[in-house]
C-alpha atoms as a PDB file:
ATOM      1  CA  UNK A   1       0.000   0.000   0.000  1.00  0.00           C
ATOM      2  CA  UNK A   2       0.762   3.404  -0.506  1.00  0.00           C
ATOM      3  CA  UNK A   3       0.444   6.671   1.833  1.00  0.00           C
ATOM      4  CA  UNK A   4       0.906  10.047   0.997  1.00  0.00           C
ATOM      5  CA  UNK A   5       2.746  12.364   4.115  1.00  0.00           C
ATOM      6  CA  UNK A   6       2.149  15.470   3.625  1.00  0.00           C
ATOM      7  CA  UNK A   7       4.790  16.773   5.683  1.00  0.00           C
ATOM      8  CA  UNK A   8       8.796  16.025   5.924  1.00  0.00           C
ATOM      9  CA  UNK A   9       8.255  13.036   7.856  1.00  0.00           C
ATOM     10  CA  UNK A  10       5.790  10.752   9.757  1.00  0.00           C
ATOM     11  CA  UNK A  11       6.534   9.035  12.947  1.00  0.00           C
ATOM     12  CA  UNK A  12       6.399   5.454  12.829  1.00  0.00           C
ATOM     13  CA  UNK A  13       3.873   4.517  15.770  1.00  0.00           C
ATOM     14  CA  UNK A  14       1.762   7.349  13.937  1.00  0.00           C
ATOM     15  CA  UNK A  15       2.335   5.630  10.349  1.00  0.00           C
ATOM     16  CA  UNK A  16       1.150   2.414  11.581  1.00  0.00           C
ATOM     17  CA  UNK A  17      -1.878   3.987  12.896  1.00  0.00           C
ATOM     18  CA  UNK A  18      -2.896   6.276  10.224  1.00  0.00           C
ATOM     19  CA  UNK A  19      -2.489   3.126   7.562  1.00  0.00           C
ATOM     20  CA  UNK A  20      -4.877   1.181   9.236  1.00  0.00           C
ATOM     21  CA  UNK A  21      -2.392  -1.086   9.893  1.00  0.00           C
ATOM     22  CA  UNK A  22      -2.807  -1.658  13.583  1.00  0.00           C
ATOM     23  CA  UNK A  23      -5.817  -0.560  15.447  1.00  0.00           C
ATOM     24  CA  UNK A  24      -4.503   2.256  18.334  1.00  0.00           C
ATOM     25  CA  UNK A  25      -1.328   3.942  19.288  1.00  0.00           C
ATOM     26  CA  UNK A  26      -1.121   1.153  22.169  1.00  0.00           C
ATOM     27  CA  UNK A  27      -0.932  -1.344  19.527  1.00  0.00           C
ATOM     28  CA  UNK A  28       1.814   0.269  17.501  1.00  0.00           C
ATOM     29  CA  UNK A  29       3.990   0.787  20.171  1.00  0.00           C
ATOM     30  CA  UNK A  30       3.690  -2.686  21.381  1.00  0.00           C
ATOM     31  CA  UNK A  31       4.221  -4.199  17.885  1.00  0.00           C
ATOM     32  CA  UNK A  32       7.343  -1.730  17.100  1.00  0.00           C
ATOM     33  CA  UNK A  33       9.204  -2.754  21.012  1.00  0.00           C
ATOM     34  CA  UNK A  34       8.740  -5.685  20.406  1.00  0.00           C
ATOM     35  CA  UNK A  35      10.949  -6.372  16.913  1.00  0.00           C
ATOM     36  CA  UNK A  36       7.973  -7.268  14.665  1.00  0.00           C
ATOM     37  CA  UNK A  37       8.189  -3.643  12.379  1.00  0.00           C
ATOM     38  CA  UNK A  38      11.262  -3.487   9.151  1.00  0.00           C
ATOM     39  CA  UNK A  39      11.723  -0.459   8.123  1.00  0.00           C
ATOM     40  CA  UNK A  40      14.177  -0.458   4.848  1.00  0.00           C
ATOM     41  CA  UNK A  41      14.432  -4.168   5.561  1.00  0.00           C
ATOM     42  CA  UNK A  42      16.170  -3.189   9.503  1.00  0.00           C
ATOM     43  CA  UNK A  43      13.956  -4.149  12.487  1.00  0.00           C
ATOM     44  CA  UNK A  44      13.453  -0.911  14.266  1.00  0.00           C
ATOM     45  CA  UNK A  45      12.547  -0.729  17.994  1.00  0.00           C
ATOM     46  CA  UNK A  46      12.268   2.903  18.364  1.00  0.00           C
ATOM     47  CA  UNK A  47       8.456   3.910  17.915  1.00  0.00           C
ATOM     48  CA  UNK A  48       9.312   7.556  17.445  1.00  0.00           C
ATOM     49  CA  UNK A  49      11.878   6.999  14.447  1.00  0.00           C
ATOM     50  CA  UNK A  50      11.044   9.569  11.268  1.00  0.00           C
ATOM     51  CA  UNK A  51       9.956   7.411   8.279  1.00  0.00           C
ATOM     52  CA  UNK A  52      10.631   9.961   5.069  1.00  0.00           C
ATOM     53  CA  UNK A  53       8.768  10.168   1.615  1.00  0.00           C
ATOM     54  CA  UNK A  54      10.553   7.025   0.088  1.00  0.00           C
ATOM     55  CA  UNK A  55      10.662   4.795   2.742  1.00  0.00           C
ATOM     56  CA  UNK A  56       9.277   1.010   3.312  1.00  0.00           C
ATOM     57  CA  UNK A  57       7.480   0.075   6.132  1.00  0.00           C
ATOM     58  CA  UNK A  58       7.118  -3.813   7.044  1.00  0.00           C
ATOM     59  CA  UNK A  59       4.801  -5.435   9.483  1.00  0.00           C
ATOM     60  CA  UNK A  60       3.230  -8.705   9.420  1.00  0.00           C
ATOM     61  CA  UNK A  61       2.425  -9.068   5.708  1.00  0.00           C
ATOM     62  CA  UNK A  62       1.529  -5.651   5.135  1.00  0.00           C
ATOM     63  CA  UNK A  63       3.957  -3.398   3.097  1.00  0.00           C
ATOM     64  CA  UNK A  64       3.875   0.262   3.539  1.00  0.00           C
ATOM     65  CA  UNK A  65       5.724   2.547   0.935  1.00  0.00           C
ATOM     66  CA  UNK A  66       5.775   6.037   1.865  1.00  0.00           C
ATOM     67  CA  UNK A  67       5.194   9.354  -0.835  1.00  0.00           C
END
């Protein structure tokens, strides 16, 4: 899937939740501590890290490019 930011950069707890991808903030940060989130193929544990237009997001079997 694809999702637009509008500004420089999204945080990645927030890009989870705006795509739908998990259901609350709660979730997200959960799912991101506890190694289950790629982003640019590198597991990422830090729930506030800036994803930038051009990025790939990766959790569960959902893929998340960012424009």
């Amino acid at each position: 899937m694809k999702i637009k930011i509008e500004d420089e950069y999204i945080k990645l707890d927030s890009l989870l939740k705006y795509s739908s991808a998990v259901g609350s903030g709660g979730e997200a940060k959960l799912m991101i501590l506890s190694g289950e989130v790629k982003v640019n193929g590198k597991v990422i544990t830090q729930r506030g890290k800036k994803i930038k237009p051009g990025d790939i997001v990766v959790f569960d079997d959902i893929e998340i490019e960012v424009e």
